[in-house]
Protein backbone atom coordinates (compact mmCIF):
# COMPACT_ATOMS: atom_id res chain seq x y z
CA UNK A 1 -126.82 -113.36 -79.87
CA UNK A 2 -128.37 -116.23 -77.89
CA UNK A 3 -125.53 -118.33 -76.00
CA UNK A 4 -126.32 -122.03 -75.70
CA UNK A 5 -125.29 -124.42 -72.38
CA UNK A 6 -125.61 -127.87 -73.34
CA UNK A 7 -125.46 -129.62 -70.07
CA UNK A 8 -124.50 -133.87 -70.01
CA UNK A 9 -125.69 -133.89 -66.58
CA UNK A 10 -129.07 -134.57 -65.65
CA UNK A 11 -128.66 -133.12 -62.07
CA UNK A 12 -127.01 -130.22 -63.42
CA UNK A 13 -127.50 -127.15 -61.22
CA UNK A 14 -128.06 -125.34 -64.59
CA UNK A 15 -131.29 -127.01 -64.95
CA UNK A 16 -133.04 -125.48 -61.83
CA UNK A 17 -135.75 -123.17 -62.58
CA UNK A 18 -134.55 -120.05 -60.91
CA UNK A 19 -131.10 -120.75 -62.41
CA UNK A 20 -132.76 -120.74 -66.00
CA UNK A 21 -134.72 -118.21 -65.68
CA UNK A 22 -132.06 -115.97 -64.89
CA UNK A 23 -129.59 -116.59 -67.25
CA UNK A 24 -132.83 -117.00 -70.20
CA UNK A 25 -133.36 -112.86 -68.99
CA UNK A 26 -129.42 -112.31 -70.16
CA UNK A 27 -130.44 -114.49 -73.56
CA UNK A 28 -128.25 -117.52 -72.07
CA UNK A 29 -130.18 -120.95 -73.12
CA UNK A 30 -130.12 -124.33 -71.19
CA UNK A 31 -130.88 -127.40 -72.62
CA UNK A 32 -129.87 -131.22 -72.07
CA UNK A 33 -126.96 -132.90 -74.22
CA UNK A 34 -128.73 -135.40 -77.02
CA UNK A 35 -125.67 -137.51 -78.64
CA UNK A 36 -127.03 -138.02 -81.39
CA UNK A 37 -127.06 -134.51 -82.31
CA UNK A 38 -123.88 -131.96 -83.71
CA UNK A 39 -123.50 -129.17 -81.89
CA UNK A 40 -121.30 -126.14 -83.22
CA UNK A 41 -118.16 -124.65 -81.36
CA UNK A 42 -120.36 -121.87 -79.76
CA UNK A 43 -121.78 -124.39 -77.42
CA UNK A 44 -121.00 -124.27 -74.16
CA UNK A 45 -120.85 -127.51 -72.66
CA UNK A 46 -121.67 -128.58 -68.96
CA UNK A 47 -120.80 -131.46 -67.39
CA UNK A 48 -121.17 -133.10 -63.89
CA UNK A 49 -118.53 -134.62 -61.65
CA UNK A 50 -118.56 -138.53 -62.04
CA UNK A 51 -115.20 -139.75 -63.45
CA UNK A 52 -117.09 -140.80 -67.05
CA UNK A 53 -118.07 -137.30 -67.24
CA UNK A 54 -114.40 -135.95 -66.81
CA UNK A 55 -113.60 -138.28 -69.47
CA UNK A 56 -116.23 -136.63 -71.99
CA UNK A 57 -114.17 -133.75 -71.90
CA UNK A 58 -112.12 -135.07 -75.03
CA UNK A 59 -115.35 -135.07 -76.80
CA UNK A 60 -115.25 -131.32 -76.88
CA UNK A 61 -111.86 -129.96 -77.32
CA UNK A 62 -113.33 -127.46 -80.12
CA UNK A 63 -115.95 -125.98 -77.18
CA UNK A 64 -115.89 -124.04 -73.87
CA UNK A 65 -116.75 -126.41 -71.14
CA UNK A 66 -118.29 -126.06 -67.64
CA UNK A 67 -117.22 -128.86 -65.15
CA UNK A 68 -119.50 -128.33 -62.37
CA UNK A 69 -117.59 -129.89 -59.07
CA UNK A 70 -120.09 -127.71 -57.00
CA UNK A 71 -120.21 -130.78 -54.49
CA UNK A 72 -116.63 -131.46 -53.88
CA UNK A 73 -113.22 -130.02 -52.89
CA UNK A 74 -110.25 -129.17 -55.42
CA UNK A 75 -108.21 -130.34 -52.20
CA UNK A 76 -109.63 -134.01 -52.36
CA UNK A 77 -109.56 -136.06 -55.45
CA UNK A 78 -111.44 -134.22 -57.63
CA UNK A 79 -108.73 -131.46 -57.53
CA UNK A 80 -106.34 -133.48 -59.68
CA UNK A 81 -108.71 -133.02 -62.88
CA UNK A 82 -108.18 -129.36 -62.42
CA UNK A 83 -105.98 -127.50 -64.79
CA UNK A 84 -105.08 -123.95 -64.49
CA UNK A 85 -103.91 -123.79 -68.43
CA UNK A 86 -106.88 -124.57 -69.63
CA UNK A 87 -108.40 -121.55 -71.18
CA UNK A 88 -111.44 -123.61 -72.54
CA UNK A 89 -112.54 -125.02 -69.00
CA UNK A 90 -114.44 -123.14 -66.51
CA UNK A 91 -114.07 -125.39 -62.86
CA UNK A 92 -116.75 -125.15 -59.94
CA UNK A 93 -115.51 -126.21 -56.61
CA UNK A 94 -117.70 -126.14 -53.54
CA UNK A 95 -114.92 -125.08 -51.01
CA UNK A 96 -113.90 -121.73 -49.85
CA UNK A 97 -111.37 -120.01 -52.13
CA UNK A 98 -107.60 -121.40 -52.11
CA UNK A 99 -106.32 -120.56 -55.43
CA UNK A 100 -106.21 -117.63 -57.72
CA UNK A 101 -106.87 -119.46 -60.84
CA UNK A 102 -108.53 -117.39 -63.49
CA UNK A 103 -110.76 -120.23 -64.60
CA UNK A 104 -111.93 -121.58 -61.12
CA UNK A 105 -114.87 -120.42 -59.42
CA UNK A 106 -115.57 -121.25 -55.46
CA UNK A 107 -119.08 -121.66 -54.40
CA UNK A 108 -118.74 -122.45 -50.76
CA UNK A 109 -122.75 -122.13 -49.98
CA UNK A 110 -123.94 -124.71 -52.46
CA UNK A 111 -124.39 -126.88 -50.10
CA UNK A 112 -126.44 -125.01 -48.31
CA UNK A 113 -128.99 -122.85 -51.12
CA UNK A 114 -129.14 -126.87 -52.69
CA UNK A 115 -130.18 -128.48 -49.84
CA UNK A 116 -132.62 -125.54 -48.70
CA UNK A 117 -134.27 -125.64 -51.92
CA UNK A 118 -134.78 -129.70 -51.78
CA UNK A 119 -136.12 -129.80 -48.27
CA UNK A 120 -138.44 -126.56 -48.99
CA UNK A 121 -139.62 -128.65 -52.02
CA UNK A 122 -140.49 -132.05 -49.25
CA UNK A 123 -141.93 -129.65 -46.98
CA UNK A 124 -139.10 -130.29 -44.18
CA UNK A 125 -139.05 -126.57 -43.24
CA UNK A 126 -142.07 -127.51 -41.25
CA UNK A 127 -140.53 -129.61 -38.97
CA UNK A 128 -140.87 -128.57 -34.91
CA UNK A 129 -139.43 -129.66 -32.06
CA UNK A 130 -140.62 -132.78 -30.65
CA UNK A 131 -137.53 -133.90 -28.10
CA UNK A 132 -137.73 -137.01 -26.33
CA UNK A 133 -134.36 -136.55 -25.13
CA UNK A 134 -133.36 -140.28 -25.36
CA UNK A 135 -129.51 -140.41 -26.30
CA UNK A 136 -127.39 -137.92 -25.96
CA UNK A 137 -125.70 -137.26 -29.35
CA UNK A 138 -126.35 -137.84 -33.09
CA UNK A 139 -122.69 -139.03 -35.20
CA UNK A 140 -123.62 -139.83 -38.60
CA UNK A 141 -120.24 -141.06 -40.22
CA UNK A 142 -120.69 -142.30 -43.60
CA UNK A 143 -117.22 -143.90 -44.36
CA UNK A 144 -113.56 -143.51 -43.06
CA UNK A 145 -111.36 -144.65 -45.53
CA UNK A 146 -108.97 -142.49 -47.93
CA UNK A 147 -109.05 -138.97 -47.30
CA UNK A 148 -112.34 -139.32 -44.68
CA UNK A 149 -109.48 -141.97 -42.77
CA UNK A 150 -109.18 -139.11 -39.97
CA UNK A 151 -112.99 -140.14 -38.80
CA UNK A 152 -111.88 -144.09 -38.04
CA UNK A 153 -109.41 -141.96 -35.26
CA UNK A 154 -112.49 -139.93 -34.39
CA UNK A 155 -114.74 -143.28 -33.71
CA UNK A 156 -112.22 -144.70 -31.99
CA UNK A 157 -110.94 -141.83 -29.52
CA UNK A 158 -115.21 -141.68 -28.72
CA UNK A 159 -115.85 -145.48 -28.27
CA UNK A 160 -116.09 -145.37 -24.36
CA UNK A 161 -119.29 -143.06 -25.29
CA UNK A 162 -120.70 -144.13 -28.07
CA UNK A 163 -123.38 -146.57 -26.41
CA UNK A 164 -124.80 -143.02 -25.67
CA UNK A 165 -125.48 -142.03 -28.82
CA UNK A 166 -126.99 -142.30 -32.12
CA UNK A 167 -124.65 -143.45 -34.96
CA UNK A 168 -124.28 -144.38 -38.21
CA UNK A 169 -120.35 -146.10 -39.10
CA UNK A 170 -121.55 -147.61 -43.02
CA UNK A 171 -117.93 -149.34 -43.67
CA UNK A 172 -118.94 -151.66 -39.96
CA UNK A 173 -122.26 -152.15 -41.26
CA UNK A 174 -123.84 -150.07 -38.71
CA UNK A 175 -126.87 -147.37 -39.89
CA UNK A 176 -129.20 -144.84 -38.46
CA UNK A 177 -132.57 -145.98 -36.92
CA UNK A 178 -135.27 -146.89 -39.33
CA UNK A 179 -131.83 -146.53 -42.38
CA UNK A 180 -130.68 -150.37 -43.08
CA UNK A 181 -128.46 -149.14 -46.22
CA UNK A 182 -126.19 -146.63 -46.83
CA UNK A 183 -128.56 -143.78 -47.34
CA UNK A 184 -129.08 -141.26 -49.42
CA UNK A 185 -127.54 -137.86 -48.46
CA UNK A 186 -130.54 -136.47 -47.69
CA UNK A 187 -132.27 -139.11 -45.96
CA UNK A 188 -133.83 -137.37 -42.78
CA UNK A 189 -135.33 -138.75 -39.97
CA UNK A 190 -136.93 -136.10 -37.53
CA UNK A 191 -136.47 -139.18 -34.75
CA UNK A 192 -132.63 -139.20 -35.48
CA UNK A 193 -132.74 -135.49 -33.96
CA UNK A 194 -135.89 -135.47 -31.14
CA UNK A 195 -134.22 -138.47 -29.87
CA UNK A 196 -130.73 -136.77 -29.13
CA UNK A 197 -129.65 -133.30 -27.69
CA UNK A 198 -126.89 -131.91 -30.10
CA UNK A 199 -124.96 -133.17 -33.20
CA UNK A 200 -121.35 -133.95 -33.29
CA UNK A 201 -120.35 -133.23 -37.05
CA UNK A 202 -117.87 -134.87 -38.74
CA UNK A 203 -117.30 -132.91 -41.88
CA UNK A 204 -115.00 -133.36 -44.79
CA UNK A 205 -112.13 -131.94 -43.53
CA UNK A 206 -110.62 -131.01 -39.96
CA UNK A 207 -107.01 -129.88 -40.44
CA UNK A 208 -105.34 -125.82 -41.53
CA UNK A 209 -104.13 -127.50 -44.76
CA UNK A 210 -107.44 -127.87 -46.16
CA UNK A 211 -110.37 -125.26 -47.01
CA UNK A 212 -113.06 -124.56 -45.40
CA UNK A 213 -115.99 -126.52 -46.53
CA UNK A 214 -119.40 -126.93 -45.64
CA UNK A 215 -121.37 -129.36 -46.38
CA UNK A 216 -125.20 -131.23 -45.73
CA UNK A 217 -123.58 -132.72 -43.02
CA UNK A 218 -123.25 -129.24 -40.87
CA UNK A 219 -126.73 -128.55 -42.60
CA UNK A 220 -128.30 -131.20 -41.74
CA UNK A 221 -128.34 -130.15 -38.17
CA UNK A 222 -129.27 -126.74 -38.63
CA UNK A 223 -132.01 -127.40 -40.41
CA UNK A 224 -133.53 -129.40 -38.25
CA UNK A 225 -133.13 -127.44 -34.61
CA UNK A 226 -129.79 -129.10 -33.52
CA UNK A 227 -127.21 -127.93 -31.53
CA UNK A 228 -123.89 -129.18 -32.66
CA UNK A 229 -120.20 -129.58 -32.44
CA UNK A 230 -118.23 -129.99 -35.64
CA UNK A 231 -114.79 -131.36 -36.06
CA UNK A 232 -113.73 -129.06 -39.74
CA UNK A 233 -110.79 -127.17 -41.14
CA UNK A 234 -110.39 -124.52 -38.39
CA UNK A 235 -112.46 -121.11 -38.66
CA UNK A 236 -115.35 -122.99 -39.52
CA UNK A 237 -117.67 -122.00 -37.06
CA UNK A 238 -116.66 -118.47 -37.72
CA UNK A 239 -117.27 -118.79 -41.21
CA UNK A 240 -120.88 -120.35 -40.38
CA UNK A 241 -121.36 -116.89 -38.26
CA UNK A 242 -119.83 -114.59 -40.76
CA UNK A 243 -123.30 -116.41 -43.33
CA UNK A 244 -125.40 -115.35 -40.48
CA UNK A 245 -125.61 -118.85 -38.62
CA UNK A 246 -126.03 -119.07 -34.85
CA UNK A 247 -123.44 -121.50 -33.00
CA UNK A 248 -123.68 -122.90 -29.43
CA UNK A 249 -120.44 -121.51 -27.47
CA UNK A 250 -123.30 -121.17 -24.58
CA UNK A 251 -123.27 -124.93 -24.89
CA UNK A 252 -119.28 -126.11 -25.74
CA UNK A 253 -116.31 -124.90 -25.17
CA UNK A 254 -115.68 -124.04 -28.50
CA UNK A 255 -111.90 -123.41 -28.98
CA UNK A 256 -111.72 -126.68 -30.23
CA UNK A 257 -112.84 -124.57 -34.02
CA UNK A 258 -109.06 -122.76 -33.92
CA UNK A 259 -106.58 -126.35 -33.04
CA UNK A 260 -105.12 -128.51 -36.11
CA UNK A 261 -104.10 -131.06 -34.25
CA UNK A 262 -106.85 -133.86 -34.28
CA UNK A 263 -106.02 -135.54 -30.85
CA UNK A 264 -106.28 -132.61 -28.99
CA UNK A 265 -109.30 -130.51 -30.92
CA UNK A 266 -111.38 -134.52 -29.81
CA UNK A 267 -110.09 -134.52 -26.23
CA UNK A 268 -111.98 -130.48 -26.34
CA UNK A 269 -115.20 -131.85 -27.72
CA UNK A 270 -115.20 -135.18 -25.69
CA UNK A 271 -114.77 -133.22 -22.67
CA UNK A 272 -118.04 -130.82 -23.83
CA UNK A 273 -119.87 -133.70 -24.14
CA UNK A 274 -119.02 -135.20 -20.48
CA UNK A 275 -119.94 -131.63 -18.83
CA UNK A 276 -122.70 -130.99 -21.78
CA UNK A 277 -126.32 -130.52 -19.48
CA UNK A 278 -128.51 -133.07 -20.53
CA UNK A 279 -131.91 -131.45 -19.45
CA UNK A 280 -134.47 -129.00 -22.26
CA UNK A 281 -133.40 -126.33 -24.33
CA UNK A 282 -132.97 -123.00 -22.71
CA UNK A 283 -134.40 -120.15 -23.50
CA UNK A 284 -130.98 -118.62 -24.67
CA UNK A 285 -130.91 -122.45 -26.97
CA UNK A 286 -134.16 -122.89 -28.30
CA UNK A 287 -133.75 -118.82 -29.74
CA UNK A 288 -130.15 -119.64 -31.59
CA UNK A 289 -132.04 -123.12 -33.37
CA UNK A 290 -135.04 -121.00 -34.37
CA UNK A 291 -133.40 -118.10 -35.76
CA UNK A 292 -130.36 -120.97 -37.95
CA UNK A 293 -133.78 -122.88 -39.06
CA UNK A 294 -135.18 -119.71 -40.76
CA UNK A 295 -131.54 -118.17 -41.78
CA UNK A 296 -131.67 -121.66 -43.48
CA UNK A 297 -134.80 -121.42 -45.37
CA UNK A 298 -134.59 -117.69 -46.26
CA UNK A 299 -135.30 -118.38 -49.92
CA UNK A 300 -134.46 -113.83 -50.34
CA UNK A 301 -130.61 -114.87 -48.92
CA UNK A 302 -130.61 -118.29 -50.74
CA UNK A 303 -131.59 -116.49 -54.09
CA UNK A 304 -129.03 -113.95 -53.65
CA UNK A 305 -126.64 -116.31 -53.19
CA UNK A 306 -126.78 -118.04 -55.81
CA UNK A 307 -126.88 -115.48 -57.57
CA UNK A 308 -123.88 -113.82 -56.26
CA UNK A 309 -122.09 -116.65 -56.32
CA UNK A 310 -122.83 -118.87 -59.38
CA UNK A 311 -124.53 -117.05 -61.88
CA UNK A 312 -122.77 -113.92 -62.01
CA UNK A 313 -119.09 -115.57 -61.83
CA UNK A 314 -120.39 -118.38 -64.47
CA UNK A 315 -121.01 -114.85 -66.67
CA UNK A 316 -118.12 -113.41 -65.74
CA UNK A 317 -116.44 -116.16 -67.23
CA UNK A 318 -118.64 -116.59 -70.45
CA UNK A 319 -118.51 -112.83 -70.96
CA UNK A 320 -114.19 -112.06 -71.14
CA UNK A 321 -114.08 -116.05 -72.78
C-alpha cells in the first residue's frame, strides 16, 4: 500500500530530492496540497511553521498530520502549539532532545545538512581564504527583543569595542556591509569574513534552562573558515565536537561554554577578545577551519544524517501510527 504526504508547505523539507527519493524506495509518496481537491483520511498531511499554517490544522482533524518546526525551538514560542495528547500530530523541533514525548521528534542538525545543501547548490563550498585582516570581529545580531532580549545586554556590555568590529544590530537600523535591509538568512558576504579575524556568535539561546540549539548562525562561520566564539545554552561547543566540528580553545579561553550566568560567561569572551592575537592564521588555525569547512560539506555525513535523523524517526512514527 502506497502512503501519501500531502505537504501545505512549499519549502517543505519533504520536497527535497534526496528526501523523496528515499521515502518513494519505502512506497511513501510526496506531493503538494491543491485545495481544491478531497483528500481521504489516509493522507498524511504536512505542514510548515507560520502561525496560518498551525491554524490549518482544524482542517484535518480526520488525518495524521506532520508539523514540521525543523527551524525552531519547542522552548521558544513555537513550543506552545505542541501537544503531547495528540495522537494524530507528529511535531519536528530543531533543538536537542528535552522531552520524552512519543509524538515529538528532535532534529538538532537541520540546520546544518539544510544549509550545506543550499550553499553546495550556490557553489559557496568554493570559497578560500582571502583575509585582509581589517576589523577584528564579525557580530551579526539580527534582533533583540522577546526571547532574543538577552543580545540588547550582549551589545551593550561590548559597546566600548564595537567600533572594532563588523556588525549588524537590524532593530537600530544598522546592517552588514554591502546588506541595507534586514537580510535574508543566508545572505553571505565572503568580505564580512576576510575582513575580520573570528566570529562572535550570538545564537538563540545562552542559558542551562534552554536546549542546545544550533543554528546558521554558528554555521555560518564554519562554513566559511572562521574562528569563533559563541554565547549558547552551555555544552554547546562540546556538542559541535561530539558532530565532528573543530573549535578554537587554542584561540579563547573557552570556559565561558560551561557558565549560565550571562554577565560573567561576556566578561570571559570580552576578555578573549582584548588578549585575542590579531596577526595570520597559524598553522595549528588555518588546519581546525579547513578540516570544519569540509566536515561541513561532507554530503556522505549530511546524507546520513538526515537520514538518521528525519527520515527514519518520521517512519517510525508513520509505521506504529
Amino acid at each position: 500500500m502506497t502512503i501519501r504526504i500531502v505537504t501545505t508547505n512549499k519549502n517543505s523539507e519533504f520536497l527535497y530530492p534526496i528526501i523523496q527519493n528515499s521515502l518513494n524506495q519505502r512506497n511513501i509518496t510526496i506531493e503538494l496540497y491543491n485545495e481544491n481537491q478531497n483528500y481521504d483520511s489516509n493522507v498524511i498531511f504536512s505542514i510548515g511553521n507560520e502561525i496560518r499554517d498551525v491554524a490549518a490544522l482544524e482542517k484535518f482533524t480526520s488525518n495524521r498530520v506532520i508539523v514540521e518546526y525543523q527551524g525552531e525551538s519547542n522552548s521558544g514560542k513555537h513550543g506552545s502549539y505542541f501537544n503531547p495528547e495528540a495522537e494524530n500530530i507528529l511535531y519536528i523541533y530543531g533543538c536537542c532532545k528535552n522531552s520524552d514525548a512519543d509524538n515529538i521528534i528532535f532534529y538538532p542538525n537541520f540546520f546544518w545538512h539544510d544549509l550545506a545543501l543550499d550553499y553546495l547548490n550556490r557553489n559557496y563550498n568554493q570559497y578560500k581564504l582571502k583575509k585582509t585582516y581589517s576589523k577584528k570581529f564579525l557580530m551579526p545580531i539580527r534582533n533583540w527583543k522577546g526571547q532574543a532580549a538577552w543580545r540588547r545586554e550582549v551589545f551593550n556590555q561590548l559597546v566600548d569595542i564595537i567600533p572594532d568590529a563588523i556588525y549588524s544590530m537590524y532593530e537600530d537600523g544598522i546592517y552588514l556591509p554591502g546588506s541595507d535591509r534586514k537580510s535574508d538568512r543566508r545572505e553571505i558576504n565572503y568580505a564580512w569574513f576576510d575582513d575580520t579575524h573570528f566570529s562572535l556568535t550570538l545564537e538563540s539561546y545562552y542559558d542551562h534552562e534552554k536546549p542546545i540549539f544550533p543554528t546558521e548562525k554558528i554555521y555560518k562561520p564554519i562554513a566559511f573558515c572562521h574562528p569563533f566564539q559563541v554565547i549558547a545554552s552551555p555544552g554547546f561547543l562540546n556538542y559541535l565536537k561530539l558532530n565532528g566540528f573543530e573549535t578554537f580553545e587554542n584561540l579563547f579561553d573557552e570556559s565561558y561554554d560551561q557558565i549560565t550566568d550571562i554577565t560573567e560567561k561576556i566578561k570571559i569572551l570580552k576578555k578573549n577578545v582584548f588578549e585575542y592575537r590579531y596577526e595570520p592564521y597559524d598553522t595549528t588555525t588555518l588546519q581546525k577551519l579547513q578540516h570544519n569547512q569540509q566536515h561541513f560539506y561532507n554530503l556522505d555525513i549530511i546524507l546520513k544524517g538526515i537520514e538518521t535523523d528525519f527520515v527514519e524517526p518520521v517512519l517510525h512514527w508513520i509505521n506504529r501510527s
